[in-house]
PDBML (XML) file of the C-alpha atoms, coordinates in Angstrom:
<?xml version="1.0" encoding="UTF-8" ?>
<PDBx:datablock datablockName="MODEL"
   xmlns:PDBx="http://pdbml.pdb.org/schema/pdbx-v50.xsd"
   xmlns:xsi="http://www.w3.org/2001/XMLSchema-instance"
   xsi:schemaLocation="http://pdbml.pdb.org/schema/pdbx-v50.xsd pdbx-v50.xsd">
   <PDBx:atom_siteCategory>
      <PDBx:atom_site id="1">
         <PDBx:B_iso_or_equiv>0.00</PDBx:B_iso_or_equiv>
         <PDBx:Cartn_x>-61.923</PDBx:Cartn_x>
         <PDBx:Cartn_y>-61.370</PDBx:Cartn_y>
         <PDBx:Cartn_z>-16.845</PDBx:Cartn_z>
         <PDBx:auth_asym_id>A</PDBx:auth_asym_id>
         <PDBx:auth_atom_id>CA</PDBx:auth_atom_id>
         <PDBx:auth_comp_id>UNK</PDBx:auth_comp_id>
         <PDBx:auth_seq_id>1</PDBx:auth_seq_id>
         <PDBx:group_PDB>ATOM</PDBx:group_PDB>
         <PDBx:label_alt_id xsi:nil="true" />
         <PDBx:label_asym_id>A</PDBx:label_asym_id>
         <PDBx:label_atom_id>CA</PDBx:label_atom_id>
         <PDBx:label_comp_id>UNK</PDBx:label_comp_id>
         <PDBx:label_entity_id>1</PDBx:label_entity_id>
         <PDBx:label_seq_id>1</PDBx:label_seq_id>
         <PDBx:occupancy>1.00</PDBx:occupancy>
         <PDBx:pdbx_PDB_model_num>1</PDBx:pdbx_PDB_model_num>
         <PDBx:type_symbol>C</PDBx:type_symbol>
      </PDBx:atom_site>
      <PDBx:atom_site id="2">
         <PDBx:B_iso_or_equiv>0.00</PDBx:B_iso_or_equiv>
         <PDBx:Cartn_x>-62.144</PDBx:Cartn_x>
         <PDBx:Cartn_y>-58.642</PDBx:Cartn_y>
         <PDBx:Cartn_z>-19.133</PDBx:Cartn_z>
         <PDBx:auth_asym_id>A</PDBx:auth_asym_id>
         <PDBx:auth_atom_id>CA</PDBx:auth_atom_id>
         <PDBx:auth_comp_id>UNK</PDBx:auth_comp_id>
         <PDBx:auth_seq_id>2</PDBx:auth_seq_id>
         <PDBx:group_PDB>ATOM</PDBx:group_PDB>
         <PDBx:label_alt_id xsi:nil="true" />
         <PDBx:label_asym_id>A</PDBx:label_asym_id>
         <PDBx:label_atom_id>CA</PDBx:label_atom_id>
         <PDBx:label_comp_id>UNK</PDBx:label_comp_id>
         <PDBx:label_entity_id>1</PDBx:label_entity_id>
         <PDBx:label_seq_id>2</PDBx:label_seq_id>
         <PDBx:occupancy>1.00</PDBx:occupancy>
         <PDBx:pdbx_PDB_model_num>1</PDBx:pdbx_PDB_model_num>
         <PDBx:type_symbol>C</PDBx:type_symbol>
      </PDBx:atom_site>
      <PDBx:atom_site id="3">
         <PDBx:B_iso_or_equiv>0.00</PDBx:B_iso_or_equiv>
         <PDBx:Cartn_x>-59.253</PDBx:Cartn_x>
         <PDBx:Cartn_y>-56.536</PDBx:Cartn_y>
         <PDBx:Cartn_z>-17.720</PDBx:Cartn_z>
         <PDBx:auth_asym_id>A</PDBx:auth_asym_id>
         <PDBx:auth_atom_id>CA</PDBx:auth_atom_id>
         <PDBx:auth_comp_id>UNK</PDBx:auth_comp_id>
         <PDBx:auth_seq_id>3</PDBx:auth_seq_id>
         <PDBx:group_PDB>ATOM</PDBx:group_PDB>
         <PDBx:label_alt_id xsi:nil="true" />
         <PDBx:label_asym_id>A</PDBx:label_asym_id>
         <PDBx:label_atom_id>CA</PDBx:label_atom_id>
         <PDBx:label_comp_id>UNK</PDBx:label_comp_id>
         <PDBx:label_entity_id>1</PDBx:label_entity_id>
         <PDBx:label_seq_id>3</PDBx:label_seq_id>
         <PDBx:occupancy>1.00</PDBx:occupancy>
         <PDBx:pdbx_PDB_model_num>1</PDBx:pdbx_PDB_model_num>
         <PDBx:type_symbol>C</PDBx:type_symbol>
      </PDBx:atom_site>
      <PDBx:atom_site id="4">
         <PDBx:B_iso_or_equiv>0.00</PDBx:B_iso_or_equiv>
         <PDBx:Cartn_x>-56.746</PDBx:Cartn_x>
         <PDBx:Cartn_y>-59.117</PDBx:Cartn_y>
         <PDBx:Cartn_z>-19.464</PDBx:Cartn_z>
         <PDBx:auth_asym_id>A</PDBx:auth_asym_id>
         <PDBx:auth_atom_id>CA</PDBx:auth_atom_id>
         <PDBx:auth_comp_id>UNK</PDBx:auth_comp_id>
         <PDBx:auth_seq_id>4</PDBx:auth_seq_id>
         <PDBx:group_PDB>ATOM</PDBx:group_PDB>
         <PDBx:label_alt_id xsi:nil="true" />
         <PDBx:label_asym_id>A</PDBx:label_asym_id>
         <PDBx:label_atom_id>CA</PDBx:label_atom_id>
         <PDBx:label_comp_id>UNK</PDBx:label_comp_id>
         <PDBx:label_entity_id>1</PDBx:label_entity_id>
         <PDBx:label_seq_id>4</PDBx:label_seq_id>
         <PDBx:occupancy>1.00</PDBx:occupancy>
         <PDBx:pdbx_PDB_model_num>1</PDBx:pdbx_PDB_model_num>
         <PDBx:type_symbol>C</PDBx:type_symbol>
      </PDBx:atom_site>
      <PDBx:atom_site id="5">
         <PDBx:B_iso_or_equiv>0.00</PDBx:B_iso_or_equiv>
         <PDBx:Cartn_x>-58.947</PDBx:Cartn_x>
         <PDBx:Cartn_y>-59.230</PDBx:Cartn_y>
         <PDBx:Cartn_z>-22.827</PDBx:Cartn_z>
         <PDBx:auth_asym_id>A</PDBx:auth_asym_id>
         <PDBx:auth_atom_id>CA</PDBx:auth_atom_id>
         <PDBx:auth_comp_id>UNK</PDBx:auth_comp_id>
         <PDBx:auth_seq_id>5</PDBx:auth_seq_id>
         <PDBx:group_PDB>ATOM</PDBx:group_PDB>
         <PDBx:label_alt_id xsi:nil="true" />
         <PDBx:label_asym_id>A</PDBx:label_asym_id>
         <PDBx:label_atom_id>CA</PDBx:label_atom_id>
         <PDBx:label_comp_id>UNK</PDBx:label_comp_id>
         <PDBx:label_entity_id>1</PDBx:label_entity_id>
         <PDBx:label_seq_id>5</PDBx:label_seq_id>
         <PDBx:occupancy>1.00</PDBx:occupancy>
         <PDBx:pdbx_PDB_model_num>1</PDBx:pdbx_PDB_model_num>
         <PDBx:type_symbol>C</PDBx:type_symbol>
      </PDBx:atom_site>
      <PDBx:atom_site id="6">
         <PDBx:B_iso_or_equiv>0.00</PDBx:B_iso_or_equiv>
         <PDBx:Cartn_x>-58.871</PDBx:Cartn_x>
         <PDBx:Cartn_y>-55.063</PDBx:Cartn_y>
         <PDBx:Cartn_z>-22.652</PDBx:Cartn_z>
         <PDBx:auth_asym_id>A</PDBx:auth_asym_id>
         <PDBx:auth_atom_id>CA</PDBx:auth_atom_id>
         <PDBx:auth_comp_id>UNK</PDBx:auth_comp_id>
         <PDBx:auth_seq_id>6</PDBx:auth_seq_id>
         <PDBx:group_PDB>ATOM</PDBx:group_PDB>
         <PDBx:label_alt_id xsi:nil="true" />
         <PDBx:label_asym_id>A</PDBx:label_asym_id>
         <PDBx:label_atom_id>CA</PDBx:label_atom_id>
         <PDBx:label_comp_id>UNK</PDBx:label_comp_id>
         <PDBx:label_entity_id>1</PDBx:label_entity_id>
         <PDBx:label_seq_id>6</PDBx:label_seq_id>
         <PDBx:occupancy>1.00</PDBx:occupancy>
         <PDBx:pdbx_PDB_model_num>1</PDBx:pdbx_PDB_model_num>
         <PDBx:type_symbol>C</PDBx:type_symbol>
      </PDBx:atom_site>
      <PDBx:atom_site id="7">
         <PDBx:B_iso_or_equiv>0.00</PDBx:B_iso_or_equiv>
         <PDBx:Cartn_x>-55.350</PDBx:Cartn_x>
         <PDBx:Cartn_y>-55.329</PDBx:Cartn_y>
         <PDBx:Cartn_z>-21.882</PDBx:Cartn_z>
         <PDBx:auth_asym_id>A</PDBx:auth_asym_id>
         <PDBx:auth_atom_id>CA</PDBx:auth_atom_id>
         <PDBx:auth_comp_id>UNK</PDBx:auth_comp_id>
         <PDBx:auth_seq_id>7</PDBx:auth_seq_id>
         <PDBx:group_PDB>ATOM</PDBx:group_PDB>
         <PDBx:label_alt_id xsi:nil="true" />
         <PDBx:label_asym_id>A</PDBx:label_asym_id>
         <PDBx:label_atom_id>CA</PDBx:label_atom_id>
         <PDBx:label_comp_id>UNK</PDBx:label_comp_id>
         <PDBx:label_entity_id>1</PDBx:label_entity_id>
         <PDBx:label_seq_id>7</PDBx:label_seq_id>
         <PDBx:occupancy>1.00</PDBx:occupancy>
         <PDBx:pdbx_PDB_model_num>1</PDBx:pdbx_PDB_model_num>
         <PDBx:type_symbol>C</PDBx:type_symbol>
      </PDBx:atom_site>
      <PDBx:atom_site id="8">
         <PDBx:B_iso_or_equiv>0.00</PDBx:B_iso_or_equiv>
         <PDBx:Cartn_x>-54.420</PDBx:Cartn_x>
         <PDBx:Cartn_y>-57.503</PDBx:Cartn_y>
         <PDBx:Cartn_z>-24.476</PDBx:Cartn_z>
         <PDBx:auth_asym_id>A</PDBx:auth_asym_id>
         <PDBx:auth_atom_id>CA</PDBx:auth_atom_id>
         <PDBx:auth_comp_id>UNK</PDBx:auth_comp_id>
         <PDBx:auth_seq_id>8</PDBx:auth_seq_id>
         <PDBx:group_PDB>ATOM</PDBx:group_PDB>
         <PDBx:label_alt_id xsi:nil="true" />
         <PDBx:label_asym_id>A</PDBx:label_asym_id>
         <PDBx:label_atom_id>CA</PDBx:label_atom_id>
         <PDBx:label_comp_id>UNK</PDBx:label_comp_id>
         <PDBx:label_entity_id>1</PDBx:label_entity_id>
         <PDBx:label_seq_id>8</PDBx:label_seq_id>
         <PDBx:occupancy>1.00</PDBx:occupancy>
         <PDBx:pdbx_PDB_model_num>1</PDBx:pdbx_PDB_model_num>
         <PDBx:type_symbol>C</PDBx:type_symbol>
      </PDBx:atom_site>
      <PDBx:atom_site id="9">
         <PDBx:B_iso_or_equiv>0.00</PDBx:B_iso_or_equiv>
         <PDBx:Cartn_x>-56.322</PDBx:Cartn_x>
         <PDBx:Cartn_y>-55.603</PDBx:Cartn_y>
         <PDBx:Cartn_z>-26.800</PDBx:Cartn_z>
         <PDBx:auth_asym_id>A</PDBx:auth_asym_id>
         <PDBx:auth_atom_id>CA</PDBx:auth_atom_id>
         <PDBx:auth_comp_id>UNK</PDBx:auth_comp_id>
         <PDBx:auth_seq_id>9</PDBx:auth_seq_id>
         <PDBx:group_PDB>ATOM</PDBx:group_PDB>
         <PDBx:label_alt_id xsi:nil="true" />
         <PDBx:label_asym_id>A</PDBx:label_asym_id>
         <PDBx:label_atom_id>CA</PDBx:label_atom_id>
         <PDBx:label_comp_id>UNK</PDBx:label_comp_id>
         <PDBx:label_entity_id>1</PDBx:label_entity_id>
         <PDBx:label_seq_id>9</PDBx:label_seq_id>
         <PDBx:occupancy>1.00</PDBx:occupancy>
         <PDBx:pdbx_PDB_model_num>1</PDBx:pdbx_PDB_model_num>
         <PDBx:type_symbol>C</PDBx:type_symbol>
      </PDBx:atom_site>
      <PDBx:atom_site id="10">
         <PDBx:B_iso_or_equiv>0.00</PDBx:B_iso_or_equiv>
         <PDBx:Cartn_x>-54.710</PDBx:Cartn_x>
         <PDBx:Cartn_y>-52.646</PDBx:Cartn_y>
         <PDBx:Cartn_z>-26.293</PDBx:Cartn_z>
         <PDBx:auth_asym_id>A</PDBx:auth_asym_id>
         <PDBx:auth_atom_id>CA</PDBx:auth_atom_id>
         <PDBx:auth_comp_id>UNK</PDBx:auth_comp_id>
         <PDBx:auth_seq_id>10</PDBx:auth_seq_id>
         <PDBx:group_PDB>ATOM</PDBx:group_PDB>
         <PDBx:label_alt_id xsi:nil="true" />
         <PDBx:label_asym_id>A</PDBx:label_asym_id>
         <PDBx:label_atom_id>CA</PDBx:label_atom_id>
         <PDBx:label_comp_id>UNK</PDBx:label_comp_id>
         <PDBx:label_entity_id>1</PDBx:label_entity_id>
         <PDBx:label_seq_id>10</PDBx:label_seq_id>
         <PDBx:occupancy>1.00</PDBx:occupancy>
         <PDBx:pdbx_PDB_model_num>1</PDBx:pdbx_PDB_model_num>
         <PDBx:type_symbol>C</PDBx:type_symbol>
      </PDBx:atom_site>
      <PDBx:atom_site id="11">
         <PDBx:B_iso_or_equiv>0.00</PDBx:B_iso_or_equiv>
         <PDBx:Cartn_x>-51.420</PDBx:Cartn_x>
         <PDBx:Cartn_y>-53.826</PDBx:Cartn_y>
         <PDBx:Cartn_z>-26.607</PDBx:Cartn_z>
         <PDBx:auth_asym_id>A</PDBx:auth_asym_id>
         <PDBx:auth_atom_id>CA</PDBx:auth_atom_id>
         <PDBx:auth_comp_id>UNK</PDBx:auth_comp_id>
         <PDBx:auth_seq_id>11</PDBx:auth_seq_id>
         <PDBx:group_PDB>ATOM</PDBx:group_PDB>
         <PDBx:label_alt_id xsi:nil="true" />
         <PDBx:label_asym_id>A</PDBx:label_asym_id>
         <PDBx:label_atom_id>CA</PDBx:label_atom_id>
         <PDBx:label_comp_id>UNK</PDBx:label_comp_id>
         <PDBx:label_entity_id>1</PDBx:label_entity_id>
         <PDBx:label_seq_id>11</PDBx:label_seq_id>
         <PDBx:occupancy>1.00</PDBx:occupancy>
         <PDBx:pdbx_PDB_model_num>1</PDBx:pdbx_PDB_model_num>
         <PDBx:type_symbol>C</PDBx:type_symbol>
      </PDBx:atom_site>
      <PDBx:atom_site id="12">
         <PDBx:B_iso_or_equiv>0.00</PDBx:B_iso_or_equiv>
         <PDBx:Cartn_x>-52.323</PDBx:Cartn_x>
         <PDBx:Cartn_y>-55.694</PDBx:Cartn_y>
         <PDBx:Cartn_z>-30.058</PDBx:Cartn_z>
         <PDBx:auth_asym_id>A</PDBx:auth_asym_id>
         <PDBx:auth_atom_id>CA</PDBx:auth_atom_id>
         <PDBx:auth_comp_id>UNK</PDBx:auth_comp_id>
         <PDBx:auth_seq_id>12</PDBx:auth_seq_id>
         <PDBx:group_PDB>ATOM</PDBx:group_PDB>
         <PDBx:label_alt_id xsi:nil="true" />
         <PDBx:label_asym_id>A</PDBx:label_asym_id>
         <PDBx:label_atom_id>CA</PDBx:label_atom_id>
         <PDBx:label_comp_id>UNK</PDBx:label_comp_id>
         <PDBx:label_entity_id>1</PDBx:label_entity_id>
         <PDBx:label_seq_id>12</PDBx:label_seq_id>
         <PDBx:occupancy>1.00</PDBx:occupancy>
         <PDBx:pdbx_PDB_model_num>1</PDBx:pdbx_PDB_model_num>
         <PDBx:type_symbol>C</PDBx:type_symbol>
      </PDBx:atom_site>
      <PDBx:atom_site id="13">
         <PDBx:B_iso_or_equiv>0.00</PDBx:B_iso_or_equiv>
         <PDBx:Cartn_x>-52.569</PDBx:Cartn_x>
         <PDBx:Cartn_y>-51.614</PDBx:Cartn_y>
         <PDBx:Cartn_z>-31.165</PDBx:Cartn_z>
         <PDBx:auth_asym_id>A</PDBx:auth_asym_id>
         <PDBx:auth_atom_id>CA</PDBx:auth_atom_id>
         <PDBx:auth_comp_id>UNK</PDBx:auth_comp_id>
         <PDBx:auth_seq_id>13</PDBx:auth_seq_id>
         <PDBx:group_PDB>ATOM</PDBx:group_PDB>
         <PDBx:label_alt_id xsi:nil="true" />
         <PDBx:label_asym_id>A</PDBx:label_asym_id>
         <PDBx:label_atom_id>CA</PDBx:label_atom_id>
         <PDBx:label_comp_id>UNK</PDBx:label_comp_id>
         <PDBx:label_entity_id>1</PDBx:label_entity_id>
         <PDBx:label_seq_id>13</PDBx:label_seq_id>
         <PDBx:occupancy>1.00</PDBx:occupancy>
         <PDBx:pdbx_PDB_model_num>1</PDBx:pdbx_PDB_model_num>
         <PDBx:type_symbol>C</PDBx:type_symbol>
      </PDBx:atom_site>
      <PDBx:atom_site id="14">
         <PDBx:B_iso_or_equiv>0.00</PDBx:B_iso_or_equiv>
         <PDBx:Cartn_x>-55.923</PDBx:Cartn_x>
         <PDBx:Cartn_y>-51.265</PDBx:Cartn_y>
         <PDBx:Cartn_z>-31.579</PDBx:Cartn_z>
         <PDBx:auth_asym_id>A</PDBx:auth_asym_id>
         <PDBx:auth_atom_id>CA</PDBx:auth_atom_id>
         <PDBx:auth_comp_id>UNK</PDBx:auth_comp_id>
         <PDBx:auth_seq_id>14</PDBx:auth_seq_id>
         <PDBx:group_PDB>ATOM</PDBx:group_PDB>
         <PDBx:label_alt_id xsi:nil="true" />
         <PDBx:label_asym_id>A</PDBx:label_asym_id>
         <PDBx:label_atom_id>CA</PDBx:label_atom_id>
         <PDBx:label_comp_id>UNK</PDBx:label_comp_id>
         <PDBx:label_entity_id>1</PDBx:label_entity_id>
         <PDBx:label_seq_id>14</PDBx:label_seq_id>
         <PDBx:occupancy>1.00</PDBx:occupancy>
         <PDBx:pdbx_PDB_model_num>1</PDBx:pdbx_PDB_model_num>
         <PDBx:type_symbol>C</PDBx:type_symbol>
      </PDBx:atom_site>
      <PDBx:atom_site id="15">
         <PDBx:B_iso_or_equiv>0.00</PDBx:B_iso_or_equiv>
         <PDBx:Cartn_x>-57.565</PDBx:Cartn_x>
         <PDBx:Cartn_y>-48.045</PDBx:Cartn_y>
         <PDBx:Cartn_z>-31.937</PDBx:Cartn_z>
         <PDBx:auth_asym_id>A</PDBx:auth_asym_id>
         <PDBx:auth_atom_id>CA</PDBx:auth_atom_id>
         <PDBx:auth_comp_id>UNK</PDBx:auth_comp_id>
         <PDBx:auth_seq_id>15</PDBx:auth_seq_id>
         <PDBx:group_PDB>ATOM</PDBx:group_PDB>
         <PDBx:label_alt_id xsi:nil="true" />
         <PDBx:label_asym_id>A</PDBx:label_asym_id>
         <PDBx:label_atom_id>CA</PDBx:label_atom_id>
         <PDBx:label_comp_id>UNK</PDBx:label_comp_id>
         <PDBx:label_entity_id>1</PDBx:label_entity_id>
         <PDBx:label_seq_id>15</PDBx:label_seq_id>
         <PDBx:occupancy>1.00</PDBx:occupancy>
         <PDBx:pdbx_PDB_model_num>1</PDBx:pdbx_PDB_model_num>
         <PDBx:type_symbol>C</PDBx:type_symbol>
      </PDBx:atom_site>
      <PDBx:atom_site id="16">
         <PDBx:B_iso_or_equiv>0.00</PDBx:B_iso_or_equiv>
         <PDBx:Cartn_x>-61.227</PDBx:Cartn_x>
         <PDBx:Cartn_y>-48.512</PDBx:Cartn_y>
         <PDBx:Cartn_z>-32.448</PDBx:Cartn_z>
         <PDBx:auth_asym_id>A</PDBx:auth_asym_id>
         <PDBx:auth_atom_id>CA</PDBx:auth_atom_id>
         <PDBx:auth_comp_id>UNK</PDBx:auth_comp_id>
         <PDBx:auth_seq_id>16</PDBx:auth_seq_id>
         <PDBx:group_PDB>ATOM</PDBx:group_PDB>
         <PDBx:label_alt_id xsi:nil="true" />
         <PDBx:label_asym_id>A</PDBx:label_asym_id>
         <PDBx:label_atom_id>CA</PDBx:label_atom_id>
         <PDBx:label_comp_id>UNK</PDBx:label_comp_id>
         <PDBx:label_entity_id>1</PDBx:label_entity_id>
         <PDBx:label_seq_id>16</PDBx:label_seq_id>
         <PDBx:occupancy>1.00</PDBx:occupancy>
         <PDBx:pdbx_PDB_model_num>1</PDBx:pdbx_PDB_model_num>
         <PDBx:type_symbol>C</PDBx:type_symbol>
      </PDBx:atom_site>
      <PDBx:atom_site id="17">
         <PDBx:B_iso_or_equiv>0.00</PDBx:B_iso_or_equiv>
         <PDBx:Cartn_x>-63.935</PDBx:Cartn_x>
         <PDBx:Cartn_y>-48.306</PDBx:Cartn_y>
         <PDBx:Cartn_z>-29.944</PDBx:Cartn_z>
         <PDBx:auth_asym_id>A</PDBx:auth_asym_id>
         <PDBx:auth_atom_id>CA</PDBx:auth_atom_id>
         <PDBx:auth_comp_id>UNK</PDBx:auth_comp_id>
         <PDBx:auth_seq_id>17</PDBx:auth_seq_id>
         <PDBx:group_PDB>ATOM</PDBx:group_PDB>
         <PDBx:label_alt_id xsi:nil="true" />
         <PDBx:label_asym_id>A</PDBx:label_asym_id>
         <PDBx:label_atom_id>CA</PDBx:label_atom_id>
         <PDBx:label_comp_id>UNK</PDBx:label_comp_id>
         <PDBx:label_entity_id>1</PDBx:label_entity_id>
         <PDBx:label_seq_id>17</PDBx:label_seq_id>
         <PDBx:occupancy>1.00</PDBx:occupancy>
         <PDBx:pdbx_PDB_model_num>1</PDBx:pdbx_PDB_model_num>
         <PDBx:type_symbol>C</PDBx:type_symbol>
      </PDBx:atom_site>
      <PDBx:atom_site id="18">
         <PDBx:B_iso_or_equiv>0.00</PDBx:B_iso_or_equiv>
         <PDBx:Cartn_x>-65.176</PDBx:Cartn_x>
         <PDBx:Cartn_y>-51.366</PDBx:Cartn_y>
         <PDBx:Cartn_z>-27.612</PDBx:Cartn_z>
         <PDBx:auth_asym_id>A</PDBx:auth_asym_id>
         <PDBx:auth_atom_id>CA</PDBx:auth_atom_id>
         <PDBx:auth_comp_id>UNK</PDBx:auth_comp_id>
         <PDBx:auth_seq_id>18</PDBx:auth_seq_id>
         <PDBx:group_PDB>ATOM</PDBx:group_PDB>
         <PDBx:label_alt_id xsi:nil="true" />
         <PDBx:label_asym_id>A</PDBx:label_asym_id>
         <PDBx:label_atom_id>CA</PDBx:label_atom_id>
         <PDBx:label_comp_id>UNK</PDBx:label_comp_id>
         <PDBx:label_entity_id>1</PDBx:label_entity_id>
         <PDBx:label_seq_id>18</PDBx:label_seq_id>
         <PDBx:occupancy>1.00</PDBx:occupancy>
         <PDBx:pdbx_PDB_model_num>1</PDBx:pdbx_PDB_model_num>
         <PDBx:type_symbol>C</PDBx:type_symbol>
      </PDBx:atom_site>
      <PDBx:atom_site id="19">
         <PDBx:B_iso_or_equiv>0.00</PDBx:B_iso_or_equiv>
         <PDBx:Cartn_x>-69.434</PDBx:Cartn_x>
         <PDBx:Cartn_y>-51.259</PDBx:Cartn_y>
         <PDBx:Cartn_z>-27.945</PDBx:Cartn_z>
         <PDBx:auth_asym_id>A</PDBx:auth_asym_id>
         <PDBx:auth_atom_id>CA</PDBx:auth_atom_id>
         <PDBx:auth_comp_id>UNK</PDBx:auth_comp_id>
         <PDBx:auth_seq_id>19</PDBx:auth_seq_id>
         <PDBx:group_PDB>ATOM</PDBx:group_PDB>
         <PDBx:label_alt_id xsi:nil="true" />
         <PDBx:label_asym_id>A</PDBx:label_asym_id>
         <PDBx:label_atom_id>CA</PDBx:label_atom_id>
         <PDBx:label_comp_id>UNK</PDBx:label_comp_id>
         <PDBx:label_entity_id>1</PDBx:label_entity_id>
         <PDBx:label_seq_id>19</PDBx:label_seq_id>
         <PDBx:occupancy>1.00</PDBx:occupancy>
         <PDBx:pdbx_PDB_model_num>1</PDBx:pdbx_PDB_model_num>
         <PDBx:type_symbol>C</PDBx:type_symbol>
      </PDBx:atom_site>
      <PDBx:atom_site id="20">
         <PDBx:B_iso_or_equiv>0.00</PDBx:B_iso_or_equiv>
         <PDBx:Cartn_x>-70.826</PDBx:Cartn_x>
         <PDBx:Cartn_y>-51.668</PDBx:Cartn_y>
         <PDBx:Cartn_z>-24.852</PDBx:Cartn_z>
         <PDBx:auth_asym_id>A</PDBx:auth_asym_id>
         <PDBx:auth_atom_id>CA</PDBx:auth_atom_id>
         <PDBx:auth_comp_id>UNK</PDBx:auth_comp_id>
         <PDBx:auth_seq_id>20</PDBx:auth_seq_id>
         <PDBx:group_PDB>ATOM</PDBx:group_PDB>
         <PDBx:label_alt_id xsi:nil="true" />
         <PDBx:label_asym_id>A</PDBx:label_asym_id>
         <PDBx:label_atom_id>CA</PDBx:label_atom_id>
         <PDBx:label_comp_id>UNK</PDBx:label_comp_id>
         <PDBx:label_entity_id>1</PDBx:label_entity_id>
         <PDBx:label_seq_id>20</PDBx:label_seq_id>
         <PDBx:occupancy>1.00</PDBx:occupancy>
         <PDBx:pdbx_PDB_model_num>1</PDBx:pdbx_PDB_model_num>
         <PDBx:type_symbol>C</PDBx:type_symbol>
      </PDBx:atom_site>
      <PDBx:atom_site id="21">
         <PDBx:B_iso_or_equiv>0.00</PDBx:B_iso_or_equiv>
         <PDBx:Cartn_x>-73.499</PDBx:Cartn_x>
         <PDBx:Cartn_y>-54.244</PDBx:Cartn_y>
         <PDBx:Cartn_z>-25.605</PDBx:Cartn_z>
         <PDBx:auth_asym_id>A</PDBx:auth_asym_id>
         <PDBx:auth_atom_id>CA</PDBx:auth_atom_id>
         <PDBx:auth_comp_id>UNK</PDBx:auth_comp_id>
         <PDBx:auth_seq_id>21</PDBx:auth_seq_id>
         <PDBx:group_PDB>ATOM</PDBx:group_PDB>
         <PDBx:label_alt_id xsi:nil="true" />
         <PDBx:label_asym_id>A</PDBx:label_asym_id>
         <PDBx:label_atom_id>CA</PDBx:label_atom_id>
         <PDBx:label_comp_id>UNK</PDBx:label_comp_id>
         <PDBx:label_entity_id>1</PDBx:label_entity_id>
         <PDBx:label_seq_id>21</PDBx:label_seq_id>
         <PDBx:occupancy>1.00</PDBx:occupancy>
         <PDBx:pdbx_PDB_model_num>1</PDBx:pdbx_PDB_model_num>
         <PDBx:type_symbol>C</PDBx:type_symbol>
      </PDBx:atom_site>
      <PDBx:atom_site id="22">
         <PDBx:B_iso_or_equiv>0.00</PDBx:B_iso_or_equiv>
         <PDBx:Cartn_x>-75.037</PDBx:Cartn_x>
         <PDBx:Cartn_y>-55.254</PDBx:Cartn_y>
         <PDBx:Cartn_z>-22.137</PDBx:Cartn_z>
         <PDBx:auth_asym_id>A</PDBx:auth_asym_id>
         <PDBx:auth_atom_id>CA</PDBx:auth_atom_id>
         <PDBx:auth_comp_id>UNK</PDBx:auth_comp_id>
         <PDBx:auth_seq_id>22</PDBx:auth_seq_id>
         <PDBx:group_PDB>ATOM</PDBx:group_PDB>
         <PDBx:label_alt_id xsi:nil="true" />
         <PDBx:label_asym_id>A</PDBx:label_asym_id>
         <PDBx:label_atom_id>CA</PDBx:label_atom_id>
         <PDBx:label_comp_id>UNK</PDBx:label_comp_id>
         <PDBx:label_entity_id>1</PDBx:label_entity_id>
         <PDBx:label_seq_id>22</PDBx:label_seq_id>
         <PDBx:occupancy>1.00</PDBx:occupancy>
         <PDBx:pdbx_PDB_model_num>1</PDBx:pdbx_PDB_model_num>
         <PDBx:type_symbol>C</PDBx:type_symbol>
      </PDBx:atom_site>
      <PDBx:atom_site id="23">
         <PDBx:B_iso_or_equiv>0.00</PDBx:B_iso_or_equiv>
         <PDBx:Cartn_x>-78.373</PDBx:Cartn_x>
         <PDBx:Cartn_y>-54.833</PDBx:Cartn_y>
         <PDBx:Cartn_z>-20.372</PDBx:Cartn_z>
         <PDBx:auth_asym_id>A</PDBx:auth_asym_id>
         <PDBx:auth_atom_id>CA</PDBx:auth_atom_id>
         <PDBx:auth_comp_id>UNK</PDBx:auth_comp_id>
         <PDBx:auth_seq_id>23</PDBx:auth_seq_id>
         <PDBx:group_PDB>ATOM</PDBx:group_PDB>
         <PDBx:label_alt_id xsi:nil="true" />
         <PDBx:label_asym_id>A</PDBx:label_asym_id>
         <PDBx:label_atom_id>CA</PDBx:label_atom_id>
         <PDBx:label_comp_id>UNK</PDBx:label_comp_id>
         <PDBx:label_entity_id>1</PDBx:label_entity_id>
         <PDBx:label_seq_id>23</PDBx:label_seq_id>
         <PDBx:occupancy>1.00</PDBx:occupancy>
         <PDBx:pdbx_PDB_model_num>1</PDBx:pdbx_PDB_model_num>
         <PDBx:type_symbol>C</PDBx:type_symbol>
      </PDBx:atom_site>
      <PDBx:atom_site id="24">
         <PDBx:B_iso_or_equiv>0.00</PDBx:B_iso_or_equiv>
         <PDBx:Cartn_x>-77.411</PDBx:Cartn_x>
         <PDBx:Cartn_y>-53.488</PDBx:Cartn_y>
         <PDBx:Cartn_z>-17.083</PDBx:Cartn_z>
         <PDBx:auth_asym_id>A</PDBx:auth_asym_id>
         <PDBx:auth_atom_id>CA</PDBx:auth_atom_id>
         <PDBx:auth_comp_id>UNK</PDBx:auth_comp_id>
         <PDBx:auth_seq_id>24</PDBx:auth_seq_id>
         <PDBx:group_PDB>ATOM</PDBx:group_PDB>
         <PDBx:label_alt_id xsi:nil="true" />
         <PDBx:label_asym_id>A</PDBx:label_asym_id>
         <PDBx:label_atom_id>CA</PDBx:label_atom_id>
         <PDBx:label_comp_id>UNK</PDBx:label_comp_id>
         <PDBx:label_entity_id>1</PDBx:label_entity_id>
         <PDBx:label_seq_id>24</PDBx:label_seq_id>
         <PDBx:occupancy>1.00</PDBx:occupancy>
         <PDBx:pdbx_PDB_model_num>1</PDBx:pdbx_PDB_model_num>
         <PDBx:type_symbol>C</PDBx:type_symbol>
      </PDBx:atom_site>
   </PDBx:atom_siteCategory>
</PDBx:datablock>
């Protein structure tokens, strides 16, 4: 369930970028 994983890493204060490493 990435919306809580996204969510969680937001609030942690990160400020990188998330890779999106999938084959659609």
């Amino acid at each position: 369930h990435y919306p809580a994983v996204l969510e969680r890493l937001e609030a942690l204060g990160y400020g990188g970028w998330v890779g999106c490493e999938y084959r659609p």
